[in-house]
Protein backbone atom coordinates (compact mmCIF):
# COMPACT_ATOMS: atom_id res chain seq x y z
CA UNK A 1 103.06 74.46 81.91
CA UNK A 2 106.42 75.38 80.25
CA UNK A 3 104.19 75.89 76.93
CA UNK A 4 101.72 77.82 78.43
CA UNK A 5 104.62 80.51 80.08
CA UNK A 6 105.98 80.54 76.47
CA UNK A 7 102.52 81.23 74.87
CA UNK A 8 101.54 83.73 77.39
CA UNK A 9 105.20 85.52 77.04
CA UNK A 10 104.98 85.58 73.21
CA UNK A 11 101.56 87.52 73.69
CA UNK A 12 102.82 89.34 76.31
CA UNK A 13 106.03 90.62 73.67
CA UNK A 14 103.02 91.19 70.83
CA UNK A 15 101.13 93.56 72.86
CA UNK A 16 104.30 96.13 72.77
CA UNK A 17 103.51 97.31 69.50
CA UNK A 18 99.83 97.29 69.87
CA UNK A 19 98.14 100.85 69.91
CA UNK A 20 95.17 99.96 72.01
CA UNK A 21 95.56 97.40 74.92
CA UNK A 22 92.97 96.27 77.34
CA UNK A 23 93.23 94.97 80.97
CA UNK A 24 90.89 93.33 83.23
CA UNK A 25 92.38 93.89 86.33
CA UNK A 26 91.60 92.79 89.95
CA UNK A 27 92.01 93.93 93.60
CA UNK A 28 91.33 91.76 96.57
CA UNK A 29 93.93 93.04 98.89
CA UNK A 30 92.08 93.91 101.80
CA UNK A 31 88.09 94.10 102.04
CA UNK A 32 86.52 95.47 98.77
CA UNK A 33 86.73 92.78 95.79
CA UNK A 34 87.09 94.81 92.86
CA UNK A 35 87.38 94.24 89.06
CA UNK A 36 88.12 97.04 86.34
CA UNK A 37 88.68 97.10 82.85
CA UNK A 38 91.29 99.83 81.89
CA UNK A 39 92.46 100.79 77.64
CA UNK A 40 96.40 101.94 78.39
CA UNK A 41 96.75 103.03 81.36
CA UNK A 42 94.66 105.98 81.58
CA UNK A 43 90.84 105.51 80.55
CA UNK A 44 88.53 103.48 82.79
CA UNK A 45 85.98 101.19 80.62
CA UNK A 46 84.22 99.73 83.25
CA UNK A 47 84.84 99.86 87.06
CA UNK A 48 83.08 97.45 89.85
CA UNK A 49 83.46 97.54 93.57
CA UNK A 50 82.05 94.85 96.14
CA UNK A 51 82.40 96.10 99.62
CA UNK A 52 82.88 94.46 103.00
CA UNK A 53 82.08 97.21 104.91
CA UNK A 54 79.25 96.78 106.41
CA UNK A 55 79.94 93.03 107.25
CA UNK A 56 82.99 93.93 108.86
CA UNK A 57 81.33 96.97 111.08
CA UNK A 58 79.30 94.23 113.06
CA UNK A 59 83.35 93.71 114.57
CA UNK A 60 84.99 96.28 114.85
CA UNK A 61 87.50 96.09 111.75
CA UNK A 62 88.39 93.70 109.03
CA UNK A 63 88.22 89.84 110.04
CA UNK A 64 90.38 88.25 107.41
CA UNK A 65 88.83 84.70 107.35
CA UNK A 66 85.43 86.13 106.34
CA UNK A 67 86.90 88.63 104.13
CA UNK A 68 88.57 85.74 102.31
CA UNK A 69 85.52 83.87 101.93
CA UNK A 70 83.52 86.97 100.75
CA UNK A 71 86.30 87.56 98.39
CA UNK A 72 85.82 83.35 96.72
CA UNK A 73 82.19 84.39 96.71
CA UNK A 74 82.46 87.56 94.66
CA UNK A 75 85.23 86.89 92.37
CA UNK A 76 83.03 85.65 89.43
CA UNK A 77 79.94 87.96 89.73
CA UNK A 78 82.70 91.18 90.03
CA UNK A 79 84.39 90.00 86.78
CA UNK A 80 81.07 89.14 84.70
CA UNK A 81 79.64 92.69 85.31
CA UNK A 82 82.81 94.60 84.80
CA UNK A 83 82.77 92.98 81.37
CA UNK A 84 78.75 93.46 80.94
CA UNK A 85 79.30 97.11 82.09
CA UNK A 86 81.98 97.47 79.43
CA UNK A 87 79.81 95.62 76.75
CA UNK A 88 82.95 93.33 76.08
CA UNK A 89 84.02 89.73 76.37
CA UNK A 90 86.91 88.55 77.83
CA UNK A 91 88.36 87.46 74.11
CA UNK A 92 88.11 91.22 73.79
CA UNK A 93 90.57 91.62 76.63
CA UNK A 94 94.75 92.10 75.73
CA UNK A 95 96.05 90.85 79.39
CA UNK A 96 95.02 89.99 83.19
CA UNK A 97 95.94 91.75 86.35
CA UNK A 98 96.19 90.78 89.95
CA UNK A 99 97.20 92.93 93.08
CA UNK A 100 99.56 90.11 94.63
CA UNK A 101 100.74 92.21 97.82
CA UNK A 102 100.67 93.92 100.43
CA UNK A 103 97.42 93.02 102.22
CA UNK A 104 96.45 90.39 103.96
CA UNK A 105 97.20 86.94 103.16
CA UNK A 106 94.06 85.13 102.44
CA UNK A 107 92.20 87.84 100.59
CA UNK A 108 95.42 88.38 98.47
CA UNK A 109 95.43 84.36 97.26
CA UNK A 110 91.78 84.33 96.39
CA UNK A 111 92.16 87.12 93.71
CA UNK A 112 96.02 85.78 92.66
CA UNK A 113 94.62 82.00 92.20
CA UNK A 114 91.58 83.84 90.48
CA UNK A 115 93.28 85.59 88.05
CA UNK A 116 96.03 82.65 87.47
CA UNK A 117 93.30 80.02 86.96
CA UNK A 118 91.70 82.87 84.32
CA UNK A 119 95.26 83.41 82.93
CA UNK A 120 95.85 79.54 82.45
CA UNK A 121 92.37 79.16 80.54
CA UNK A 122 92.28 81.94 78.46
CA UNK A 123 96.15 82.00 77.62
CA UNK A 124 96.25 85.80 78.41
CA UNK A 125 99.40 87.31 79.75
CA UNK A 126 98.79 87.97 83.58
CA UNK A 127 100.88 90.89 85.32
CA UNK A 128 101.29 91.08 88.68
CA UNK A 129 100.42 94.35 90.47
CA UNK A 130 102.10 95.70 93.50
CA UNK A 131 99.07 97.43 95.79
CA UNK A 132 100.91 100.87 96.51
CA UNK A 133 101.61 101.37 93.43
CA UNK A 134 97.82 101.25 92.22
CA UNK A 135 97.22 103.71 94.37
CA UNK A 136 99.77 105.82 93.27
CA UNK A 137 98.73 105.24 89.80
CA UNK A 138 95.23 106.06 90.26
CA UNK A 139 96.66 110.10 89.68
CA UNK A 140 97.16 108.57 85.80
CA UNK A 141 92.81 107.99 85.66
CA UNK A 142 92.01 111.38 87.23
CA UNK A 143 94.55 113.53 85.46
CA UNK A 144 95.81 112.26 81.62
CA UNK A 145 98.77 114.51 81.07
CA UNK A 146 100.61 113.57 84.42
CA UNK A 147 103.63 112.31 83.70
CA UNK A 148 106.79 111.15 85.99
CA UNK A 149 108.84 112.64 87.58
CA UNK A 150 106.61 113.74 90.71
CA UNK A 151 106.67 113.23 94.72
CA UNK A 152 103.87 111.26 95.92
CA UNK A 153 102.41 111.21 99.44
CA UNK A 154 100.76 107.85 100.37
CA UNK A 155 98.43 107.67 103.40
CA UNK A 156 96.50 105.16 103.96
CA UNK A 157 95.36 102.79 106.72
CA UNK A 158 98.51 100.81 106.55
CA UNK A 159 100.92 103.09 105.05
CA UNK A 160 102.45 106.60 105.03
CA UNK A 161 105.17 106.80 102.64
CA UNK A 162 106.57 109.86 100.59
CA UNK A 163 107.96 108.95 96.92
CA UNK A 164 109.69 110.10 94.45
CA UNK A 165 108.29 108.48 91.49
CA UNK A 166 111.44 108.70 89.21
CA UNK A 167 109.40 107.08 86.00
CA UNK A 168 106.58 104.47 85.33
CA UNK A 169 107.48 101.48 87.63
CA UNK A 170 110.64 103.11 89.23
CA UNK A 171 110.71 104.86 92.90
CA UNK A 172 112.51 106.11 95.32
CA UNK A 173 111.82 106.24 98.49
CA UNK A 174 112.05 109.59 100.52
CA UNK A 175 110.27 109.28 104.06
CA UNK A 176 107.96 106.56 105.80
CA UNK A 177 106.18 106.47 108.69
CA UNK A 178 108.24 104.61 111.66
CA UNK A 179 105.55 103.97 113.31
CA UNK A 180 101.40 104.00 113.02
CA UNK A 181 100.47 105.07 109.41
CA UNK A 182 97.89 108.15 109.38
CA UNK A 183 94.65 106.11 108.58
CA UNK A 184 95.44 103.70 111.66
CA UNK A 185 96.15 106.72 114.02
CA UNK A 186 92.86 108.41 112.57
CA UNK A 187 90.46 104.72 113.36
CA UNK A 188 91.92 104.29 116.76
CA UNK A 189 91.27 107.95 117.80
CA UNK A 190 88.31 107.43 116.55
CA UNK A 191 87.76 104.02 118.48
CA UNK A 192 88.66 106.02 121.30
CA UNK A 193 85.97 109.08 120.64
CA UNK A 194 83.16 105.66 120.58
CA UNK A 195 82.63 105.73 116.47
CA UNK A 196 82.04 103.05 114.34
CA UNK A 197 84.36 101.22 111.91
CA UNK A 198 85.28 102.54 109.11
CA UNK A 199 86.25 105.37 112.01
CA UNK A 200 88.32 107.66 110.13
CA UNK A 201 86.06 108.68 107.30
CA UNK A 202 83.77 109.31 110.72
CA UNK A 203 86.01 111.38 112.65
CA UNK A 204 86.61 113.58 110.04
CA UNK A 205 82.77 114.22 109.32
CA UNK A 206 82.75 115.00 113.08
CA UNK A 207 85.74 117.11 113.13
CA UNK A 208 83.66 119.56 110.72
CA UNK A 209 81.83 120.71 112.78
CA UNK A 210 84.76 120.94 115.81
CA UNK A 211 87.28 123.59 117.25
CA UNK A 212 90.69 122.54 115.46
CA UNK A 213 92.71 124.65 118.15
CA UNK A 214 90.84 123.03 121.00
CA UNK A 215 93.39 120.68 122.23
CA UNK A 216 97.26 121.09 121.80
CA UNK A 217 98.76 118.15 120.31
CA UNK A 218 102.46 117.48 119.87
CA UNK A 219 104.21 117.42 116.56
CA UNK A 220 106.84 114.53 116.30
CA UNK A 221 110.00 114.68 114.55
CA UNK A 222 111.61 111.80 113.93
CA UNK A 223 115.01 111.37 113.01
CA UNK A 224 114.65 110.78 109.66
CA UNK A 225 114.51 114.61 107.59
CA UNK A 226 111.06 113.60 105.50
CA UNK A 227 109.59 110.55 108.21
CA UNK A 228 106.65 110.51 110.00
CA UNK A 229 105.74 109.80 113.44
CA UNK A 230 101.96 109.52 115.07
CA UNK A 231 102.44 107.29 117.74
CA UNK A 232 102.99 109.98 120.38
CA UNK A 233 100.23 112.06 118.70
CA UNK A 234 97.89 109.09 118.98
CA UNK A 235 99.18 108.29 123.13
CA UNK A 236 98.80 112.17 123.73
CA UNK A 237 95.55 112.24 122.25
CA UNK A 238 94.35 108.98 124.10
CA UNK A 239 95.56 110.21 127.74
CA UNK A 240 93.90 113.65 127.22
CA UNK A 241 90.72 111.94 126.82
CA UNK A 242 91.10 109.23 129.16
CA UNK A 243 91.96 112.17 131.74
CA UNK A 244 88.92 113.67 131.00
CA UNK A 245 86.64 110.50 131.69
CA UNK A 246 88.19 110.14 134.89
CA UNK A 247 87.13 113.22 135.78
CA UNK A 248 84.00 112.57 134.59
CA UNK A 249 83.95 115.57 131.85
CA UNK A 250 81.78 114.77 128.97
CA UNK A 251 84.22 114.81 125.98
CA UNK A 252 83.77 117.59 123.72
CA UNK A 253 83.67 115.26 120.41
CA UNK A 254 83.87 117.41 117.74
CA UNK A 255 86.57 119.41 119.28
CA UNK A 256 88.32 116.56 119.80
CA UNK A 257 88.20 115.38 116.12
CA UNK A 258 89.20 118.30 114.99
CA UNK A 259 92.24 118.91 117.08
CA UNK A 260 93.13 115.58 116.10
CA UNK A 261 92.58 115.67 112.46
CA UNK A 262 94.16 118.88 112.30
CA UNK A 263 97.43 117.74 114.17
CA UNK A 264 97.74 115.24 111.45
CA UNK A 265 97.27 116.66 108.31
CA UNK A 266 99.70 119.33 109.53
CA UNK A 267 102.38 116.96 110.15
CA UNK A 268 101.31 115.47 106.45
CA UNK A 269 101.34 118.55 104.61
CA UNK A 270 104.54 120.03 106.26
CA UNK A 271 106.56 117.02 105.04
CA UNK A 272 105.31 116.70 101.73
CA UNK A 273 105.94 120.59 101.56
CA UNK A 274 109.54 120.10 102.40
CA UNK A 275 110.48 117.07 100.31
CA UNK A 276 108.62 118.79 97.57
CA UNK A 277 110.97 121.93 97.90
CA UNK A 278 114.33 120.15 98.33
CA UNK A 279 113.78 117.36 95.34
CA UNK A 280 112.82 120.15 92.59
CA UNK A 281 110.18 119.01 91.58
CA UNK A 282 107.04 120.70 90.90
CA UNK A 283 104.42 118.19 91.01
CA UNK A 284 102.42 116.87 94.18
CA UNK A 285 100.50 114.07 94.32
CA UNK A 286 98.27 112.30 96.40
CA UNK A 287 97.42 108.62 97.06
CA UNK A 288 95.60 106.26 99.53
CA UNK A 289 92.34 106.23 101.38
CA UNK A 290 93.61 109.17 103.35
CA UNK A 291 93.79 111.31 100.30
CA UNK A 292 90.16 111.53 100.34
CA UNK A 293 90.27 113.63 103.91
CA UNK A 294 88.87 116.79 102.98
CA UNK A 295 91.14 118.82 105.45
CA UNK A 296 93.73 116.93 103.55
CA UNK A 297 92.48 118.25 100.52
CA UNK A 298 91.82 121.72 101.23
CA UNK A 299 94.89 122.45 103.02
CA UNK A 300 97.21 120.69 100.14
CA UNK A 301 95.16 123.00 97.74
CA UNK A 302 96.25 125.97 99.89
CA UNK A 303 99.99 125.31 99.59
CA UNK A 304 99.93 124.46 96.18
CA UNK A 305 98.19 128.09 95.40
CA UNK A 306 100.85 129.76 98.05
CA UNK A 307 104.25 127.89 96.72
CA UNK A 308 103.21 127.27 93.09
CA UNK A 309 103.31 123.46 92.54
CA UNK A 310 100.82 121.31 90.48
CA UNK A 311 98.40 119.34 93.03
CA UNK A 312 96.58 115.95 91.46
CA UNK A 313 94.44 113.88 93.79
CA UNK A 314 92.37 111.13 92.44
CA UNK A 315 88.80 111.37 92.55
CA UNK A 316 87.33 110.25 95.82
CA UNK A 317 86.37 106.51 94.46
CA UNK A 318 90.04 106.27 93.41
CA UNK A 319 91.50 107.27 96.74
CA UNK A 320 90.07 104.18 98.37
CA UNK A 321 90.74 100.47 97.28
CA UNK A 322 89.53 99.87 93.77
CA UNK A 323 90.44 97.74 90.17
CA UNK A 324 90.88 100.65 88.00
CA UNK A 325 94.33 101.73 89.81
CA UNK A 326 95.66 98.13 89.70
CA UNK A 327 95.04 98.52 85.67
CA UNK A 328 96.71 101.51 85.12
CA UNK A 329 99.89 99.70 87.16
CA UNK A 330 99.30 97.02 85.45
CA UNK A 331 99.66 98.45 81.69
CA UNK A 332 103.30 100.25 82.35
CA UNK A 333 104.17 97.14 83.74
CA UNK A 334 103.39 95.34 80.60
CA UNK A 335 105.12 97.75 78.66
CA UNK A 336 108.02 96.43 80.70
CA UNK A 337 107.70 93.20 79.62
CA UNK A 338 107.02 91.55 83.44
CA UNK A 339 105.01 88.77 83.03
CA UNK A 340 103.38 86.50 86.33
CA UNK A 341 104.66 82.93 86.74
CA UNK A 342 101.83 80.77 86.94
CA UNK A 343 103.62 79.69 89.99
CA UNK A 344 102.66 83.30 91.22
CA UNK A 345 102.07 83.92 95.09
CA UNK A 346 100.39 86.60 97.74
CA UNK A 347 103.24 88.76 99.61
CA UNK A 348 101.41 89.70 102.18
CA UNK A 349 104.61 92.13 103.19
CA UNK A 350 105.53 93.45 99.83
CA UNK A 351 107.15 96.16 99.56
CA UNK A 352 106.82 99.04 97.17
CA UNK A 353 110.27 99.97 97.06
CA UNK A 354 113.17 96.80 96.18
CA UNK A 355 116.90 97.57 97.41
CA UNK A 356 117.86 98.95 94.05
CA UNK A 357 115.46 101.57 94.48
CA UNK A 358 112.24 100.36 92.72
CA UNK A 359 110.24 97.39 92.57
């Protein structure tokens, strides 16, 4: 095993100097089992996505045993046709990549032990990705020229974080949710409204067509300057409905979603504004499944024509889970030199952020 390391690290110090590198990357983190060939960092050769979703819908939400096993069963057939897509072979490929953490547990160790058992064979370098941080770095496949430093605003269904991202690999970060993230306040409300999982990506085609100013929701402050807070949004929301129903009122859906989605984004968009203005930066970007909330969108497009900052958003594929984001990671990481252990684990709790100030 000590041979292998050295081989793989000796490859791993080659590819430094080499003008073109390839990655065949992997994601597994949650529900989708994706694989993704990416050249440096920024083009996209060949992207595949195998979704859960419509498994998972029959419950309600994600059940992690059978998205583990759905994850052993697709883990070959995802990496043969990202490479048939591509019109490559895997000798053609510089390194491996694996998201390791966050995410759940048993989806996380099907793709790690995947990708270590490829590494092993093949004697390619494998570099461990950190799942945040693909999302972040999915900005680098939609827009070429973007280049650190910039604040980022992650909102997903698990996390709302806003980050400074100092350089490639190196963050600091600025506010957090301390409590629900945005996409998990979004699927309960929309639990709560009777729509079907995936709810947010519901609510807000509901809210279209909704009053936004319909219901008064509060807007939390928290004591930290650039958090977040939607618990109290989500229990106001919740007990104005519930009040409702007990009255026997039919709820006024749309109205409903919109007030909701509206109270949100708002509370998103003013805290991005203001860590945007006191950092000095002029460069907004977004990242997550959320980012693909076209109220989200729209209203961060707004600001950025009224206060003069660049806006970048991924393309809507790249906002949710996907391969191509852990390969762009993947390849500044390499140019770091970090290199997987082939004694390489899931961290299910990973954080994006180390106590030094990056990960």
């Amino acid at each position: 095993m000590m041979n292998t390391q050295s081989e793989m690290r000796r490859k791993l110090d080659a590819l430094q100097h080499k003008e073109t590198v390839r990655i065949l990357a992997m994601e597994s983190s949650c529900d989708e089992t994706a694989c993704a060939i990416i050249e440096n960092g920024r083009r996209i050769v060949s992207s595949v996505i195998f979704s859960q979703v419509d498994t998972h819908a029959l419950y309600g939400g994600v059940v992690p045993e059978i998205a583990s096993r759905a994850h052993m069963d697709a883990c070959d057939r995802v990496i043969d046709q990202a490479l048939r897509e591509a019109g490559m072979t895997l000798e053609q490929m510089d390194a491996l990549a694996c998201t390791y953490g966050p995410g759940l547990v048993g989806a996380l160790l099907t793709g790690v032990n995947c990708m270590k058992g490829l590494s092993y064979t093949t004697r390619l370098p494998l570099v461990p990705v950190n799942h945040i941080e693909g999302h972040v770095s999915a900005n680098y496949l939609t827009t070429p020229d973007l280049e650190p430093p910039f604040v980022c605003l992650v909102v997903s269904g698990g996390h709302s974080h806003l980050v400074r991202v100092n350089d490639y690999a190196d963050y600091t970060l600025l506010g957090q949710t301390v409590d629900d993230a945005a996409g998990e306040a979004f699927d309960k409300a929309a639990r709560v409204l009777g729509l079907a999982y995936p709810g947010g990506p519901l609510l807000s085609k509901l809210a279209e067509g909704g009053d936004d100013t319909w219901l008064a929701l509060p807007h939390p402050h928290p004591d930290g300057k650039y958090d977040f807070s939607f618990s109290g949004l989500k229990t106001a929301f919740l007990n104005a409905c519930h009040k409702m129903e007990q009255k026997g009122e039919t709820l006024p859906k749309a109205d409903l979603a919109a007030s909701f989605e509206r109270a949100v984004v708002d509370t998103l968009c003013e805290r991005a504004l203001l860590v945007l203005q006191d950092s000095g930066l002029h460069t907004l970007c977004l990242a997550g499944g959320v980012s693909a909330n076209r109220r989200l969108r729209h209203r961060m497009e707004q600001l950025a024509a009224t206060h003069g900052f660049r806006l970048c958003m991924p393309e809507l594929w790249l906002c949710t889970d996907n391969a191509a984001m852990i390969g762009s990671a993947a390849y500044y990481r390499l140019r770091r030199g970090e290199l997987a252990p082939l004694t390489l684990n899931a961290v299910p709790s990973l954080s994006l952020i180390g106590k030094e100030g990056n990960q």
